[in-house]
PDB file of N, CA and C in Angstrom:
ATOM      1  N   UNK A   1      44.091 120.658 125.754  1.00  0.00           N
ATOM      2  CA  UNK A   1      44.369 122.091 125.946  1.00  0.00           C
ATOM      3  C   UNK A   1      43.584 122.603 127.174  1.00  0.00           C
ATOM      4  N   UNK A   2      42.583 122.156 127.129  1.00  0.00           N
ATOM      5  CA  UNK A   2      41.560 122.600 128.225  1.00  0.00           C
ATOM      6  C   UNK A   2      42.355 122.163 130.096  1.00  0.00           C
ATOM      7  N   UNK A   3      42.467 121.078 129.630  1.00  0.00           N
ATOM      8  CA  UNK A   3      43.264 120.282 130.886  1.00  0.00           C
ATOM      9  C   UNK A   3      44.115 121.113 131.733  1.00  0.00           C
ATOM     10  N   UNK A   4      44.968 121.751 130.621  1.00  0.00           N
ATOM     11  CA  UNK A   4      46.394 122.944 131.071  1.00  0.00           C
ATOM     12  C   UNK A   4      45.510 123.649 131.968  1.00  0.00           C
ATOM     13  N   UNK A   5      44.825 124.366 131.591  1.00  0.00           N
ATOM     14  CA  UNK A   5      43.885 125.934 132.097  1.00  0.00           C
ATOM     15  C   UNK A   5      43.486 125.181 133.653  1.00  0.00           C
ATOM     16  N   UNK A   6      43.022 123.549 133.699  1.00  0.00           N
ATOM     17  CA  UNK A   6      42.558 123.223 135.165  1.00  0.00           C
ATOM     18  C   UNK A   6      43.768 122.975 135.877  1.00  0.00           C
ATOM     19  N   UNK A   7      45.198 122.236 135.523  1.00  0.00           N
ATOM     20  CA  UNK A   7      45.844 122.642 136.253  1.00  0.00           C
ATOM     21  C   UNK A   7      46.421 123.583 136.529  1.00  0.00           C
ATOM     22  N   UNK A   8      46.747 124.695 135.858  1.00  0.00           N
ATOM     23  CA  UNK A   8      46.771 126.442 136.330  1.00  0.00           C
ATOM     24  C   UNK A   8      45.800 126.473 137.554  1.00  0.00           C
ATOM     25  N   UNK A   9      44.632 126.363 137.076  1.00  0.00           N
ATOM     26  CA  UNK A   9      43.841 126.662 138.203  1.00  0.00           C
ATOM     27  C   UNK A   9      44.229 126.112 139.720  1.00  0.00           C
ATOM     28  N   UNK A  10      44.208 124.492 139.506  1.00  0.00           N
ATOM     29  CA  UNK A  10      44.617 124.067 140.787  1.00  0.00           C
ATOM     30  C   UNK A  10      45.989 124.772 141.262  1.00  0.00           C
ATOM     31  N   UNK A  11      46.954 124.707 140.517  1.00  0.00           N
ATOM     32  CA  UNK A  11      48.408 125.053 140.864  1.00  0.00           C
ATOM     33  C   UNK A  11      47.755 126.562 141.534  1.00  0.00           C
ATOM     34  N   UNK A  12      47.123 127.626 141.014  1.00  0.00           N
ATOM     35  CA  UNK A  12      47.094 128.623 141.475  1.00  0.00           C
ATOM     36  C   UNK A  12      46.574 128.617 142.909  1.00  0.00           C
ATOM     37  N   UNK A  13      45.470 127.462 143.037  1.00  0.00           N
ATOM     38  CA  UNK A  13      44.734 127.487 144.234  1.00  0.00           C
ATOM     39  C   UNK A  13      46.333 126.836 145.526  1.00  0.00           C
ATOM     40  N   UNK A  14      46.913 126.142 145.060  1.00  0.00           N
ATOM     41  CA  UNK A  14      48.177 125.462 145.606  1.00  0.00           C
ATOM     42  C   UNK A  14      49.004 126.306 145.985  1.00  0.00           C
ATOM     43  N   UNK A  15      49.409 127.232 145.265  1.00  0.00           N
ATOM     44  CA  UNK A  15      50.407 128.156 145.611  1.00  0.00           C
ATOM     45  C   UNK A  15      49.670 129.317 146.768  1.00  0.00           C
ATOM     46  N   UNK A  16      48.226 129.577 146.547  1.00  0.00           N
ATOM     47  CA  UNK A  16      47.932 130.297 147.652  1.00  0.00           C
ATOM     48  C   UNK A  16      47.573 130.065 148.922  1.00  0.00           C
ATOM     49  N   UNK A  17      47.118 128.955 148.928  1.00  0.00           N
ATOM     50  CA  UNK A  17      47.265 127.872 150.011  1.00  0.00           C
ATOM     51  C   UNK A  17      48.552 128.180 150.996  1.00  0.00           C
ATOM     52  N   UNK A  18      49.147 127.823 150.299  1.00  0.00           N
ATOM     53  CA  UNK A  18      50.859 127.379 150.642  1.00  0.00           C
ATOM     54  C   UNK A  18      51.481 128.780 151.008  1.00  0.00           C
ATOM     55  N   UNK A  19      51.597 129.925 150.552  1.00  0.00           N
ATOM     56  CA  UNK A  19      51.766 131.276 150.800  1.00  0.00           C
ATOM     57  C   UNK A  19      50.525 131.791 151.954  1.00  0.00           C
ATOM     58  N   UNK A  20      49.267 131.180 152.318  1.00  0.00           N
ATOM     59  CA  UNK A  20      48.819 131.601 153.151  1.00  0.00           C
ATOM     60  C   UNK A  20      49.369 130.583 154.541  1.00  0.00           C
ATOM     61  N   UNK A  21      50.035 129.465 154.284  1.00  0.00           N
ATOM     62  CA  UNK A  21      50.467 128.799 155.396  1.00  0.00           C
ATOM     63  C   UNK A  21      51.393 129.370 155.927  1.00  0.00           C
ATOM     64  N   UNK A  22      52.340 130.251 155.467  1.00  0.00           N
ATOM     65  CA  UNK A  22      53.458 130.662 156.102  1.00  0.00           C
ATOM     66  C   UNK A  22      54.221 130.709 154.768  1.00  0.00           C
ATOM     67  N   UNK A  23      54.628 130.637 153.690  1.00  0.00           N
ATOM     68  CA  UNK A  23      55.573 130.501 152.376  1.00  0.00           C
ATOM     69  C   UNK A  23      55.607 131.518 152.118  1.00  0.00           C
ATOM     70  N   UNK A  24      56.667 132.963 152.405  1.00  0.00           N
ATOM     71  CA  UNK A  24      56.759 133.695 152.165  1.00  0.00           C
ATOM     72  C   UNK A  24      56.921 133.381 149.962  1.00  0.00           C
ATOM     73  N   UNK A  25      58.224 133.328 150.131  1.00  0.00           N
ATOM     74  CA  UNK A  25      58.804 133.387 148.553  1.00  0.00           C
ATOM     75  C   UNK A  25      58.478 132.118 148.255  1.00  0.00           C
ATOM     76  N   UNK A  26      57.835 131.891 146.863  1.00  0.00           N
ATOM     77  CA  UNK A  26      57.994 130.300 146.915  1.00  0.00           C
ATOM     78  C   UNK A  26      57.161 129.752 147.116  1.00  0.00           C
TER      79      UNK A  26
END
């Protein structure tokens, strides 16, 4: 269960990453 919450985390850090590269939508 715990596991889920760290990949949220990473995924979250991923998606802002990726939206600060240029990824508008998406």
């Amino acid at each position: 269960m715990v596991a889920r919450i760290s990949i949220l985390r990473m995924h979250n850090r991923l998606m802002r990453m990726k939206q600060r590269n240029r990824c508008g939508p998406l």
